[in-house]
PDB file of N, CA and C in Angstrom:
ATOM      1  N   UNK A   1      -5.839  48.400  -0.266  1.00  0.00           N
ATOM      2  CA  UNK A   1      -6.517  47.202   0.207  1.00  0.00           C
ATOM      3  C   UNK A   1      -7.280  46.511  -0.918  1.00  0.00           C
ATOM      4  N   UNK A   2      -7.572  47.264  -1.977  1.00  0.00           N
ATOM      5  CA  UNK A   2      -8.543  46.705  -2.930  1.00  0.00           C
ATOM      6  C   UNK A   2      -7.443  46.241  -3.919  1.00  0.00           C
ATOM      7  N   UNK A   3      -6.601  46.066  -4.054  1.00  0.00           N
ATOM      8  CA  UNK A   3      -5.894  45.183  -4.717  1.00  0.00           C
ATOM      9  C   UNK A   3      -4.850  43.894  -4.327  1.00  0.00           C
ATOM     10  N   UNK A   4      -5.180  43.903  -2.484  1.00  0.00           N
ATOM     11  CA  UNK A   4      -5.199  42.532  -2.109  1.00  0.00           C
ATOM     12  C   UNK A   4      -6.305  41.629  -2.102  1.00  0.00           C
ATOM     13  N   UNK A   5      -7.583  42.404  -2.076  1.00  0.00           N
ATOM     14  CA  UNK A   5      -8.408  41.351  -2.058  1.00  0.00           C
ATOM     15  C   UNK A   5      -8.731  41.229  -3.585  1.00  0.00           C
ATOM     16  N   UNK A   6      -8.735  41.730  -4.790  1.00  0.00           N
ATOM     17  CA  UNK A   6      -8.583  41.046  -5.752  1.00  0.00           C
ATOM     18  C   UNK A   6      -7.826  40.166  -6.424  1.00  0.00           C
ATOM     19  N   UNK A   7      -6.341  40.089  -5.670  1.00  0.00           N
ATOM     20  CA  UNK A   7      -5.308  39.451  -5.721  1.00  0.00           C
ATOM     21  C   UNK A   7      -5.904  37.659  -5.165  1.00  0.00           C
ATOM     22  N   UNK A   8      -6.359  38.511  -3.548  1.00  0.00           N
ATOM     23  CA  UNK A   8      -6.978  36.808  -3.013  1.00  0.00           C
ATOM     24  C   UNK A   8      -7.912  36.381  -4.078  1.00  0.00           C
ATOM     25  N   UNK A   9      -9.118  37.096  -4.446  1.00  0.00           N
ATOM     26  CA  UNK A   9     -10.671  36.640  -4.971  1.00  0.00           C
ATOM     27  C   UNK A   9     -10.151  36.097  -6.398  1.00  0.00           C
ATOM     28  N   UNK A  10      -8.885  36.584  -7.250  1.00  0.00           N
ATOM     29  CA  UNK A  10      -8.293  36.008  -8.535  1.00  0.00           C
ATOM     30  C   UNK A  10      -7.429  34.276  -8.645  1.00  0.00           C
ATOM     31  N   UNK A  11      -6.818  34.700  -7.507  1.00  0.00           N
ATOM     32  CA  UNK A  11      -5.923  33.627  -7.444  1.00  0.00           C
ATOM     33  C   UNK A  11      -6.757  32.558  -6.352  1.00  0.00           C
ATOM     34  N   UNK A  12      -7.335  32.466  -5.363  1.00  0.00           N
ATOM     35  CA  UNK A  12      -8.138  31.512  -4.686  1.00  0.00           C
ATOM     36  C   UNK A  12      -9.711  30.644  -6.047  1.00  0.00           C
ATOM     37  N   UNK A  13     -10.354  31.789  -6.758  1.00  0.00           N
ATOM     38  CA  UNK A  13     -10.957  30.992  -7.727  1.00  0.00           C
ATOM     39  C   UNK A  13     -10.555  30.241  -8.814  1.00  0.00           C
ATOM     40  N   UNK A  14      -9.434  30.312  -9.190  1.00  0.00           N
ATOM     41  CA  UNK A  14      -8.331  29.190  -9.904  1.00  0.00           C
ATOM     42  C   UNK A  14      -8.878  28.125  -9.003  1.00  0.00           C
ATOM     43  N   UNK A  15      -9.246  27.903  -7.839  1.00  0.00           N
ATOM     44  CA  UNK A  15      -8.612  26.291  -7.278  1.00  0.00           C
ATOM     45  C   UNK A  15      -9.430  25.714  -6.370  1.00  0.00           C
ATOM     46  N   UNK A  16     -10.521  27.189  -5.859  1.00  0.00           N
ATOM     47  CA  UNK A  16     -11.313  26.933  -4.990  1.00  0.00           C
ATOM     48  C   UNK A  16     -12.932  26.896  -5.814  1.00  0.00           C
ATOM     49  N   UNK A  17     -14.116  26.549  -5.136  1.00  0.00           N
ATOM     50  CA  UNK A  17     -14.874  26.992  -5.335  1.00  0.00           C
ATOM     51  C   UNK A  17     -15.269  28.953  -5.203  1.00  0.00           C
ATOM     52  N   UNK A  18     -16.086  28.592  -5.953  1.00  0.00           N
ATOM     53  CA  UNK A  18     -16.395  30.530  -6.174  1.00  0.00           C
ATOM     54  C   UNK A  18     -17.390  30.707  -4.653  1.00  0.00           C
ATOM     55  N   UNK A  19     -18.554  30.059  -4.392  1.00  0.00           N
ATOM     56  CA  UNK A  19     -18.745  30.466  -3.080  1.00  0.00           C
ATOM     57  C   UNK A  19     -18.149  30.538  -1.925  1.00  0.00           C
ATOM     58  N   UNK A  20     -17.310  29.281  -1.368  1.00  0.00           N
ATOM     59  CA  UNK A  20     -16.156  29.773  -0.729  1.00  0.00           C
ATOM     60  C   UNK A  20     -15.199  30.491  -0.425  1.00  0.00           C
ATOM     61  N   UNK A  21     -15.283  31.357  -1.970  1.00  0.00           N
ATOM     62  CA  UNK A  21     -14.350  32.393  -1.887  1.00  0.00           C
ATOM     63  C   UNK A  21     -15.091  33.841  -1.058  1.00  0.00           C
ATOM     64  N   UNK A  22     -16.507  33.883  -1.760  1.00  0.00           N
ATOM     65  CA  UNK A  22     -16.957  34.765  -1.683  1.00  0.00           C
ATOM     66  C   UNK A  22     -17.389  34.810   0.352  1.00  0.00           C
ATOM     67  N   UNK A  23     -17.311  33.641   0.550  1.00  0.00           N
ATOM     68  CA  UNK A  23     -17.867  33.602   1.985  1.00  0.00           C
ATOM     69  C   UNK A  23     -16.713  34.309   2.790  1.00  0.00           C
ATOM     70  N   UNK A  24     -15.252  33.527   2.280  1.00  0.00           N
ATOM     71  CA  UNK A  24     -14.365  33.895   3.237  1.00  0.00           C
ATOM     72  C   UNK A  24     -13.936  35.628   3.218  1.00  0.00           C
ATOM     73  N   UNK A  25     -14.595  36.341   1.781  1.00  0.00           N
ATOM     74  CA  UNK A  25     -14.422  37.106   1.898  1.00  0.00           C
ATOM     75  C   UNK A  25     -14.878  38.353   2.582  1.00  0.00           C
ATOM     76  N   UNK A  26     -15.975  37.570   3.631  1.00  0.00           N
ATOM     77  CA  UNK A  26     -17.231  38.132   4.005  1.00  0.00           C
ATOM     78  C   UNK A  26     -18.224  39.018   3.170  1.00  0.00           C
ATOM     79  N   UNK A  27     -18.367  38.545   1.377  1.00  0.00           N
ATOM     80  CA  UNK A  27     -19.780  38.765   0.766  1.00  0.00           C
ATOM     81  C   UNK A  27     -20.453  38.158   1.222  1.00  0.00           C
ATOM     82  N   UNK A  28     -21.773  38.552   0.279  1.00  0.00           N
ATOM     83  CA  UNK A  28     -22.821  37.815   0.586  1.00  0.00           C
ATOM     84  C   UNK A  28     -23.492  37.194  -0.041  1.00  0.00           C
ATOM     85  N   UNK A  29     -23.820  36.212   0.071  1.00  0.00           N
ATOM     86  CA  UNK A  29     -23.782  34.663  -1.742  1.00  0.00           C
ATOM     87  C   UNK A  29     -25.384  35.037  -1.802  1.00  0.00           C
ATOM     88  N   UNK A  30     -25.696  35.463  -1.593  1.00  0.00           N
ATOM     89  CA  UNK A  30     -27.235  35.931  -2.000  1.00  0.00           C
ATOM     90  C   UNK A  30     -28.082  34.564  -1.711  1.00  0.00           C
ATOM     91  N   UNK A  31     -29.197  34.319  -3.270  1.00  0.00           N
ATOM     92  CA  UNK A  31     -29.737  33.541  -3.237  1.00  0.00           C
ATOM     93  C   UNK A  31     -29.307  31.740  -2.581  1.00  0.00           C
ATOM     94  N   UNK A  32     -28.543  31.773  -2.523  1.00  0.00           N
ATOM     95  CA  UNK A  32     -27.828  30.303  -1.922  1.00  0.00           C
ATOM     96  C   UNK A  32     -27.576  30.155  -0.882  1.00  0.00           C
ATOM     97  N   UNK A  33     -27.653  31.618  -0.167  1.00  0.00           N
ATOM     98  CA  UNK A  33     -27.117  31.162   1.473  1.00  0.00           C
ATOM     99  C   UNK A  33     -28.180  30.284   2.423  1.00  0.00           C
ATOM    100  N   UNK A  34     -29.092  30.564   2.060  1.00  0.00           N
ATOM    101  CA  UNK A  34     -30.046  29.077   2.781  1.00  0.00           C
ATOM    102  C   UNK A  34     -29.501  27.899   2.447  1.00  0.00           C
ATOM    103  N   UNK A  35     -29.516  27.495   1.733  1.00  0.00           N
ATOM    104  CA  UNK A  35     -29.224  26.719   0.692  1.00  0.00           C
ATOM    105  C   UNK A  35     -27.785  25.969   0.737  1.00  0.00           C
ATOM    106  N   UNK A  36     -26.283  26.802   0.748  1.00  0.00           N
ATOM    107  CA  UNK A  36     -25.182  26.608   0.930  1.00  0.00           C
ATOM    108  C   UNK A  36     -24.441  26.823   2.185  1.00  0.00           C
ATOM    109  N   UNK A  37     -23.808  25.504   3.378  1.00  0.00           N
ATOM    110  CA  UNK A  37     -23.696  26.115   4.374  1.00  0.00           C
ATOM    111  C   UNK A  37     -22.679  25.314   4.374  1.00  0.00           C
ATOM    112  N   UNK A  38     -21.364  25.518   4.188  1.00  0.00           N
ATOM    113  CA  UNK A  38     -20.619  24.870   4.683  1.00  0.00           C
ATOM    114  C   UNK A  38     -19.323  24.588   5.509  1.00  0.00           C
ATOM    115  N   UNK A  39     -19.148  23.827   6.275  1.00  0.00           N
ATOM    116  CA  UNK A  39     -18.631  24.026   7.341  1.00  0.00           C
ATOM    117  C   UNK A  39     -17.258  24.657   7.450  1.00  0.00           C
ATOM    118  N   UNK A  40     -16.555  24.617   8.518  1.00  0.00           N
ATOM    119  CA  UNK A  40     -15.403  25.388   8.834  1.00  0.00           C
ATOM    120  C   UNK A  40     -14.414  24.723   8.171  1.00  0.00           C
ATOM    121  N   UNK A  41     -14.276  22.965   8.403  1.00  0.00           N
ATOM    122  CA  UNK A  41     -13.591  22.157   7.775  1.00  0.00           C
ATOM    123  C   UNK A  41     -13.535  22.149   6.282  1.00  0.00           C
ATOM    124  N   UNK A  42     -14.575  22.217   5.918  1.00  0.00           N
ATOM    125  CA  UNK A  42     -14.826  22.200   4.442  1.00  0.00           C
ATOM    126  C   UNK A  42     -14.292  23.104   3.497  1.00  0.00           C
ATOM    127  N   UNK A  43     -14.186  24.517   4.033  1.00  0.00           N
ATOM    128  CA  UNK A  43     -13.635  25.627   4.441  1.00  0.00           C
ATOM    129  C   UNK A  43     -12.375  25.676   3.573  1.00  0.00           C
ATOM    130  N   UNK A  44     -11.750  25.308   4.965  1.00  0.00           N
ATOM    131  CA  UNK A  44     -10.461  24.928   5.198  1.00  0.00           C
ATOM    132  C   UNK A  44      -9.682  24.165   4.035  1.00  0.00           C
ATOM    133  N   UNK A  45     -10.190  23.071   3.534  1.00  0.00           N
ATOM    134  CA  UNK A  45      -9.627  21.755   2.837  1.00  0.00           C
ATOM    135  C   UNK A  45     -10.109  22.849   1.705  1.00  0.00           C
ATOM    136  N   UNK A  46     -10.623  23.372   1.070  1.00  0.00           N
ATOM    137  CA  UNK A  46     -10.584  24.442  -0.149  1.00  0.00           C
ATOM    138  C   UNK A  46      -9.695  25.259   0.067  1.00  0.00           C
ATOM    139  N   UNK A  47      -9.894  26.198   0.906  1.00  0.00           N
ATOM    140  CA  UNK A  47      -8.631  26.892   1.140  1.00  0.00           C
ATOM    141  C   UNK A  47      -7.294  26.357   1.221  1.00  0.00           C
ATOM    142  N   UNK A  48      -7.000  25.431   1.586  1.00  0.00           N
ATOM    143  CA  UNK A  48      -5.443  24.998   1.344  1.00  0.00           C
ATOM    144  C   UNK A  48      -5.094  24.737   0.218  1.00  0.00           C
ATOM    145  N   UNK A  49      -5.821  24.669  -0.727  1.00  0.00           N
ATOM    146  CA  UNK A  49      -5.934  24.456  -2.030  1.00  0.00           C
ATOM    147  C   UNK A  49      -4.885  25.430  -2.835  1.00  0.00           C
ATOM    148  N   UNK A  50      -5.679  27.380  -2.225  1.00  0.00           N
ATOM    149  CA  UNK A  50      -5.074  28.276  -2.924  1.00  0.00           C
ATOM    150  C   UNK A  50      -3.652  28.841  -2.344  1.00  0.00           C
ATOM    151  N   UNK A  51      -2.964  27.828  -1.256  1.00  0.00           N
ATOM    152  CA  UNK A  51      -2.108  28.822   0.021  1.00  0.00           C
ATOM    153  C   UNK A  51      -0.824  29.382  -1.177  1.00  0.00           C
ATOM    154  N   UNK A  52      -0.841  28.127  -1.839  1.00  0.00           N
ATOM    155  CA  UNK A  52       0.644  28.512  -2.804  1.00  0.00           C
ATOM    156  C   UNK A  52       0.418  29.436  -3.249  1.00  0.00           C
ATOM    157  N   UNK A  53      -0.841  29.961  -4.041  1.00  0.00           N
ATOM    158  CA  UNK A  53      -0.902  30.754  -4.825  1.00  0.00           C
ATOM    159  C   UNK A  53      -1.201  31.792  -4.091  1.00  0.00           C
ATOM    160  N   UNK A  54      -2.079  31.964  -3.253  1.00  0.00           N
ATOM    161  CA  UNK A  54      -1.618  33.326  -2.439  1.00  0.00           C
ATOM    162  C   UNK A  54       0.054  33.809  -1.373  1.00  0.00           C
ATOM    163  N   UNK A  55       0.567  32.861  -1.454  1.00  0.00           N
ATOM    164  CA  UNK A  55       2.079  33.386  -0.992  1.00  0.00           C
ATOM    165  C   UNK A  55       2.441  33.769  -2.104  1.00  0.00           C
ATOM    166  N   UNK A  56       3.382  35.339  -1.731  1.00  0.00           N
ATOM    167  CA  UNK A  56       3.481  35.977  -2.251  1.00  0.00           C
ATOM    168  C   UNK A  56       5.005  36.006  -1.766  1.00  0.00           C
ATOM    169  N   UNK A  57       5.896  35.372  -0.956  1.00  0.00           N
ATOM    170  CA  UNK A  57       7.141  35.094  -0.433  1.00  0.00           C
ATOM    171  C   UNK A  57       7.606  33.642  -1.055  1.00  0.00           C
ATOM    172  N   UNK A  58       7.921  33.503  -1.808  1.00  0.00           N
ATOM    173  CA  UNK A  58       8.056  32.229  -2.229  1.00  0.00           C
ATOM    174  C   UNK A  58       9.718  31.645  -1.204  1.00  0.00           C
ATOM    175  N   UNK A  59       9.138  30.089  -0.857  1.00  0.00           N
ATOM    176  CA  UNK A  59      10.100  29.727   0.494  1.00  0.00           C
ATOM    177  C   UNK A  59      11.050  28.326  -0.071  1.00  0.00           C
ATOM    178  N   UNK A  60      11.459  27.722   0.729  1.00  0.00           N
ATOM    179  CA  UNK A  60      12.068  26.772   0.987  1.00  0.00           C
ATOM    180  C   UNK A  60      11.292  25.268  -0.206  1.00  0.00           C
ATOM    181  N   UNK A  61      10.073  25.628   0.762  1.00  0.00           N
ATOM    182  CA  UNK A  61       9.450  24.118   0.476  1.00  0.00           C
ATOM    183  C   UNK A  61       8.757  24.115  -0.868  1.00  0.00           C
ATOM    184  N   UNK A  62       8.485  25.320  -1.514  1.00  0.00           N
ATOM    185  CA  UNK A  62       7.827  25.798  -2.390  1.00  0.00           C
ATOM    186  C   UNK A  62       8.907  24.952  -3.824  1.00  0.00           C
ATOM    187  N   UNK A  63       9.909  25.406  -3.485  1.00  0.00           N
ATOM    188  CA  UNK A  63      11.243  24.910  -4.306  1.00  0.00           C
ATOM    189  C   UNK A  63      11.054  23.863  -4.012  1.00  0.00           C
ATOM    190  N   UNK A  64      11.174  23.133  -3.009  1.00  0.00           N
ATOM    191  CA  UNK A  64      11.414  21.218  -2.340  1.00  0.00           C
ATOM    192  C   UNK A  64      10.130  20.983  -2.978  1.00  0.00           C
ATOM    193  N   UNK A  65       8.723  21.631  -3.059  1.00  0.00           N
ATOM    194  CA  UNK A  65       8.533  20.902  -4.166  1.00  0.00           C
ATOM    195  C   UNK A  65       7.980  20.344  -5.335  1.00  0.00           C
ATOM    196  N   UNK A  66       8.723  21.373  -6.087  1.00  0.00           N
ATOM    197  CA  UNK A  66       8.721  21.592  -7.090  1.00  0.00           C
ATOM    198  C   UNK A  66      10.062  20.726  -7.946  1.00  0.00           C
ATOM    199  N   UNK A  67      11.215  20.721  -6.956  1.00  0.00           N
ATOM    200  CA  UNK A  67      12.000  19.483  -7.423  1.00  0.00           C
ATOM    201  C   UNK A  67      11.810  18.174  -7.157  1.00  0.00           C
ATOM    202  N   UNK A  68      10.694  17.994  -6.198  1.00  0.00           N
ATOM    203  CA  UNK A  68      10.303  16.201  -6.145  1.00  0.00           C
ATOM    204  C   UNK A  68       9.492  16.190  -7.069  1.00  0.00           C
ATOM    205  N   UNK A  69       8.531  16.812  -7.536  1.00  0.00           N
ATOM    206  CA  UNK A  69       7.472  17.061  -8.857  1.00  0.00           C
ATOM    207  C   UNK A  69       8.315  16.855 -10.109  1.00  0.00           C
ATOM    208  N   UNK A  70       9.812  17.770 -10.094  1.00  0.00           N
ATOM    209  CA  UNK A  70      10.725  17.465 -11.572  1.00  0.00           C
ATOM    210  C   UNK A  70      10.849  16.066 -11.712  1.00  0.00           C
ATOM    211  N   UNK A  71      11.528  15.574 -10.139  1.00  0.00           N
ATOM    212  CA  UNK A  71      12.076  14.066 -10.427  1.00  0.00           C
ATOM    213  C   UNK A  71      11.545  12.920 -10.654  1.00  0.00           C
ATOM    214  N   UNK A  72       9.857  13.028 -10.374  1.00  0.00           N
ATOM    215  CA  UNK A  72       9.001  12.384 -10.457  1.00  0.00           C
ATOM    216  C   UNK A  72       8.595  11.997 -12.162  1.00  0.00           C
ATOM    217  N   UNK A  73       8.871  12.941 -12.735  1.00  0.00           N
ATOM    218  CA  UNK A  73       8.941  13.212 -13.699  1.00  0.00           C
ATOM    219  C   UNK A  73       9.987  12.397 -14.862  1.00  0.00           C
ATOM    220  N   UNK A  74      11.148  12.906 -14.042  1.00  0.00           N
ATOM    221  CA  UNK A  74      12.181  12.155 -14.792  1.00  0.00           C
ATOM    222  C   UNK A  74      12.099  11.268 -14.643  1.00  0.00           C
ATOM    223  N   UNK A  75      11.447  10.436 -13.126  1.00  0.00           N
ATOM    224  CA  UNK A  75      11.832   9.207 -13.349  1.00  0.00           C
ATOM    225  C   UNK A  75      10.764   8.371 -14.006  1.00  0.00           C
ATOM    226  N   UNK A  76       9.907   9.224 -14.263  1.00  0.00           N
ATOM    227  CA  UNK A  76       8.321   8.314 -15.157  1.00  0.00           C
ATOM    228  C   UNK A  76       8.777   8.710 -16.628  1.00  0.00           C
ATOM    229  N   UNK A  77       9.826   9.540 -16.711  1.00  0.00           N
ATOM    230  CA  UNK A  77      10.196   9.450 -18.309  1.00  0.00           C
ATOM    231  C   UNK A  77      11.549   8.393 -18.971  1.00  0.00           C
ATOM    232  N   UNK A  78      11.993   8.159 -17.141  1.00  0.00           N
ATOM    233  CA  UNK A  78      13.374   7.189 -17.485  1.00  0.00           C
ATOM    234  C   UNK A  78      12.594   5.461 -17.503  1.00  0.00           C
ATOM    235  N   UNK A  79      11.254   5.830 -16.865  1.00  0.00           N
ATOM    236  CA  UNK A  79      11.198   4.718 -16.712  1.00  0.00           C
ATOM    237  C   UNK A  79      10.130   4.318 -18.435  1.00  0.00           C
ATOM    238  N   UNK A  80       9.603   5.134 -19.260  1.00  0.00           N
ATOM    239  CA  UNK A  80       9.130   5.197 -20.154  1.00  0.00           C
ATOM    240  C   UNK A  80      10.313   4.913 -21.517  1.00  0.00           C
ATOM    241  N   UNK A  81      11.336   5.239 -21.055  1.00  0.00           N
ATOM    242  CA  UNK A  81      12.913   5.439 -22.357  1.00  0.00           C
ATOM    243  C   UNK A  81      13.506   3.335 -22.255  1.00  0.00           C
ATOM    244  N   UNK A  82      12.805   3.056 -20.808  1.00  0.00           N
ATOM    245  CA  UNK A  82      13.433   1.939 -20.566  1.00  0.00           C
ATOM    246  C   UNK A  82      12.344   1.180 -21.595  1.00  0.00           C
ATOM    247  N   UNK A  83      11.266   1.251 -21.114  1.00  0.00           N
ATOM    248  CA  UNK A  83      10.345   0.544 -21.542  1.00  0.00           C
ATOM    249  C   UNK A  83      10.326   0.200 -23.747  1.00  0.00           C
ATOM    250  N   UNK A  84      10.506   1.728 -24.062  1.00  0.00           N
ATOM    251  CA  UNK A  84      10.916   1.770 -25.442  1.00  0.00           C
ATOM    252  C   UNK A  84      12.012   1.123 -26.306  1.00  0.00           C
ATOM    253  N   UNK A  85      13.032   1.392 -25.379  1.00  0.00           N
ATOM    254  CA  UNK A  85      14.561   0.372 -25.614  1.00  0.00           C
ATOM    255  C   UNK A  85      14.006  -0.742 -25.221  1.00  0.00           C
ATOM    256  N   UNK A  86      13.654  -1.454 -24.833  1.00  0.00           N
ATOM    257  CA  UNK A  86      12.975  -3.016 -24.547  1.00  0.00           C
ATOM    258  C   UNK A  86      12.459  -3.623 -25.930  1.00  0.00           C
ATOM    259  N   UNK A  87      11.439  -2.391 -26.128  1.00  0.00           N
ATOM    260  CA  UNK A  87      10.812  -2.695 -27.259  1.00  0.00           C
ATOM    261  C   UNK A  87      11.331  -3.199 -28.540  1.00  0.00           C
ATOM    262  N   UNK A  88      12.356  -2.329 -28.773  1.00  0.00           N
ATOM    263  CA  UNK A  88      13.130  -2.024 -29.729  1.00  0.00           C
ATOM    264  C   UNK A  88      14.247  -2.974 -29.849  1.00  0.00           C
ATOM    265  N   UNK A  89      14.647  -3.728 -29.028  1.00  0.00           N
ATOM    266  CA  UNK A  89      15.544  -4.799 -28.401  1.00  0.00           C
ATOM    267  C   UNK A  89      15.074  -5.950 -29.086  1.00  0.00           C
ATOM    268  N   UNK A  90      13.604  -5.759 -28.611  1.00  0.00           N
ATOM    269  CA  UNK A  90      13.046  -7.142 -29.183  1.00  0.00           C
ATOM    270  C   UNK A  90      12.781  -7.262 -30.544  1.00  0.00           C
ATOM    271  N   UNK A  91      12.354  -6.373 -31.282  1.00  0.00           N
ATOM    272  CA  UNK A  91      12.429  -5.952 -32.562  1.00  0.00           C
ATOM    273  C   UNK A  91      13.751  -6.501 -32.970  1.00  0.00           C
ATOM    274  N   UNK A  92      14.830  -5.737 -32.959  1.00  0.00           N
ATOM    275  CA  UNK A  92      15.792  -6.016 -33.736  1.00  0.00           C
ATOM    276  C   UNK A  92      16.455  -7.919 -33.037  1.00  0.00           C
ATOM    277  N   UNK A  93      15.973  -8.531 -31.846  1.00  0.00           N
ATOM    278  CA  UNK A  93      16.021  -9.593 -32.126  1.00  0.00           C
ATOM    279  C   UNK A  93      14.868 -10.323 -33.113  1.00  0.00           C
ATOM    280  N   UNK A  94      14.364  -9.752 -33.026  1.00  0.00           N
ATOM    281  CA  UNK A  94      13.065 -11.058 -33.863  1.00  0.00           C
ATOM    282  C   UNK A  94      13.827 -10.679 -35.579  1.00  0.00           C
ATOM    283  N   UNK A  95      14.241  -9.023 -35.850  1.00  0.00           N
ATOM    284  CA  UNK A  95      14.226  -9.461 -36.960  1.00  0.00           C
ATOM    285  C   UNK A  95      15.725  -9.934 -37.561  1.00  0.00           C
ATOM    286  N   UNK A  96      16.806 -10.280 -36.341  1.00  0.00           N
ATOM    287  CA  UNK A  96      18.000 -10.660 -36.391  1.00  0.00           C
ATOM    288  C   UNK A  96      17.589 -12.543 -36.796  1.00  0.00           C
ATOM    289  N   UNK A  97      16.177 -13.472 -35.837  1.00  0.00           N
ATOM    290  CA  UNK A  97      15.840 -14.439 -36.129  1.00  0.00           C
ATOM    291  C   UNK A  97      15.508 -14.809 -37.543  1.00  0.00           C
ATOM    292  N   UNK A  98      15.037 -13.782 -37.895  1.00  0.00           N
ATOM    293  CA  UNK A  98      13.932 -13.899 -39.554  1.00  0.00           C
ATOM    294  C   UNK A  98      15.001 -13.491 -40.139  1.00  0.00           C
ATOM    295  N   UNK A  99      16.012 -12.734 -40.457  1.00  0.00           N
ATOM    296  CA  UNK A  99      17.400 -12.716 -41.435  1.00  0.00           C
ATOM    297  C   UNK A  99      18.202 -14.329 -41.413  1.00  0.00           C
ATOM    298  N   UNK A 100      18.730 -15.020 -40.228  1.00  0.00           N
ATOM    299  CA  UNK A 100      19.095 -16.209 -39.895  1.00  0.00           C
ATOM    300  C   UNK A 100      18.314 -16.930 -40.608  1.00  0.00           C
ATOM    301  N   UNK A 101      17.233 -17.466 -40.314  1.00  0.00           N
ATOM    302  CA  UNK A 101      16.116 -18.101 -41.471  1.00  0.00           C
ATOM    303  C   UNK A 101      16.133 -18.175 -42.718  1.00  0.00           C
ATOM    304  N   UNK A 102      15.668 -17.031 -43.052  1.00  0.00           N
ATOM    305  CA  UNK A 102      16.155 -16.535 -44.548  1.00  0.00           C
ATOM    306  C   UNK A 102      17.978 -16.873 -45.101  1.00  0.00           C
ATOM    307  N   UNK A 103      18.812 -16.907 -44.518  1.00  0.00           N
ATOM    308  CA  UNK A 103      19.840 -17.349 -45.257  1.00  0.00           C
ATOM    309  C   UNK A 103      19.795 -18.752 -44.723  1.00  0.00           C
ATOM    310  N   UNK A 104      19.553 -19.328 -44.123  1.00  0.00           N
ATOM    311  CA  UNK A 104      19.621 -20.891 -44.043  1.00  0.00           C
ATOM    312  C   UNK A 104      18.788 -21.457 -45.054  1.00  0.00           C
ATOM    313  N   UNK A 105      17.574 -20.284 -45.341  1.00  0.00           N
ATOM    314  CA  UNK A 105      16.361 -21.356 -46.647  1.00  0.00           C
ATOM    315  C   UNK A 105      17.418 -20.973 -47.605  1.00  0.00           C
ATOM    316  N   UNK A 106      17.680 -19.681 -47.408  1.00  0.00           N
ATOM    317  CA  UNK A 106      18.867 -19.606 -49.435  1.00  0.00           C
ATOM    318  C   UNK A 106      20.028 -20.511 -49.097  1.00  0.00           C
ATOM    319  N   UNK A 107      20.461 -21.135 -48.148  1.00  0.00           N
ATOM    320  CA  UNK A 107      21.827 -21.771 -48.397  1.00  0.00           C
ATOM    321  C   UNK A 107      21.356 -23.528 -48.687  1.00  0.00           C
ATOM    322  N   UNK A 108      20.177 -23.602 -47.809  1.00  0.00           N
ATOM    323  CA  UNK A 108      19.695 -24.812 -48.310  1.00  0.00           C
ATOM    324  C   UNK A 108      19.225 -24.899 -49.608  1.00  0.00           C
ATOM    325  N   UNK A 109      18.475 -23.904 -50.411  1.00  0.00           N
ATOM    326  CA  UNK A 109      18.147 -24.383 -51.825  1.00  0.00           C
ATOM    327  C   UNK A 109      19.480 -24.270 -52.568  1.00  0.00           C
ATOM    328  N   UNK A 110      20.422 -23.290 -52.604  1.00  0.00           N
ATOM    329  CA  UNK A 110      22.006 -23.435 -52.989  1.00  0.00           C
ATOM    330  C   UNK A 110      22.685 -24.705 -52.872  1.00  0.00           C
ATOM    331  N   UNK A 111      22.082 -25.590 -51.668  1.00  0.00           N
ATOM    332  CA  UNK A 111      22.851 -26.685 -51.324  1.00  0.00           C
ATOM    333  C   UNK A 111      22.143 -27.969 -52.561  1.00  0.00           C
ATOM    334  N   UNK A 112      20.732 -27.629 -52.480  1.00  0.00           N
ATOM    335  CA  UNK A 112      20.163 -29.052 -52.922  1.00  0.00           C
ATOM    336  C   UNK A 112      20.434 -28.237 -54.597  1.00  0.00           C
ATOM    337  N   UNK A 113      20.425 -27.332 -54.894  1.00  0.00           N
ATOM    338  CA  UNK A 113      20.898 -27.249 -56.637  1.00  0.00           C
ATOM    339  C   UNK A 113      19.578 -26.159 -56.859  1.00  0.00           C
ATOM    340  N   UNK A 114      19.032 -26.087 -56.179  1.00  0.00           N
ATOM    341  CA  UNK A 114      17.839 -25.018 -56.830  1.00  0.00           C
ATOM    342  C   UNK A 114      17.708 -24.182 -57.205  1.00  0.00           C
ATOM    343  N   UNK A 115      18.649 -23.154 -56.292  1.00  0.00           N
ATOM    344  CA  UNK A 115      19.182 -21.936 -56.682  1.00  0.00           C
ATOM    345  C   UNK A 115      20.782 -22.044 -57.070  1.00  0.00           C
ATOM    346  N   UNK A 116      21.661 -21.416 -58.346  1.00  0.00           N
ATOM    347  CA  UNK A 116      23.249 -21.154 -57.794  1.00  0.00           C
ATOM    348  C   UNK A 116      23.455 -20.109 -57.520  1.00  0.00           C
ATOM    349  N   UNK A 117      24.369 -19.573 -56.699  1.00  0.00           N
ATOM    350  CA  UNK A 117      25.260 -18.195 -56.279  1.00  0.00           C
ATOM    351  C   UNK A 117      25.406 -17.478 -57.615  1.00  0.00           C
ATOM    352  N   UNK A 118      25.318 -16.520 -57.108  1.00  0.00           N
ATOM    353  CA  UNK A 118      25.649 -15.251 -58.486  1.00  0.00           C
ATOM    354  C   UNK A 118      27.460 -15.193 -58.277  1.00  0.00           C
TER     355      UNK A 118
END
């Protein structure tokens, strides 16, 4: 038994508060229990916190999701790859504009005699 409830008291303080833990474990929070009272709900919404981590059967949904978490992923990285190629798009137009430029000023001073062709 003493190495389920260190199992709970390890893995529930990852995520929960530490008095909550200690309450549900029926200790006794000492100096704070005047002091710290909180409700069943309150409880609760901490505790759901640690459920993953205390299942010890890993299920269905555990997987479901953990692959909407991957894809979420991919798609904030597909949508980050888009954003970069954009970038980069525009780049090589601006500097496709400024090459164009540049040989129209060299073909115009070629034209008026300023410069000749090698």
């Amino acid at each position: 038994m003493h190495g389920f409830r260190k199992y709970f008291k390890t893995q529930t303080e990852r995520v929960m508060k530490s008095l909550n833990v200690e309450i549900l474990m029926g200790h006794d929070i000492g100096i704070s229990k005047p002091y710290y009272k909180p409700s069943e709900q309150e409880l609760l919404q901490d505790y759901v916190k640690a459920i993953d981590l205390l299942t010890i059967h890993s299920d269905k949904s555990k997987l479901e999701k953990q692959i909407k978490e991957l894809k979420e992923k991919g798609q904030d990285n597909d949508h980050l790859i888009k954003v970069k190629l954009e970038e980069k798009d525009n780049q090589i137009e601006a500097l496709t504009k400024k090459q164009e430029q540049f040989e129209k000023l060299i073909q115009s001073l070629i034209d008026s005699g300023h410069v000749t062709p090698r």
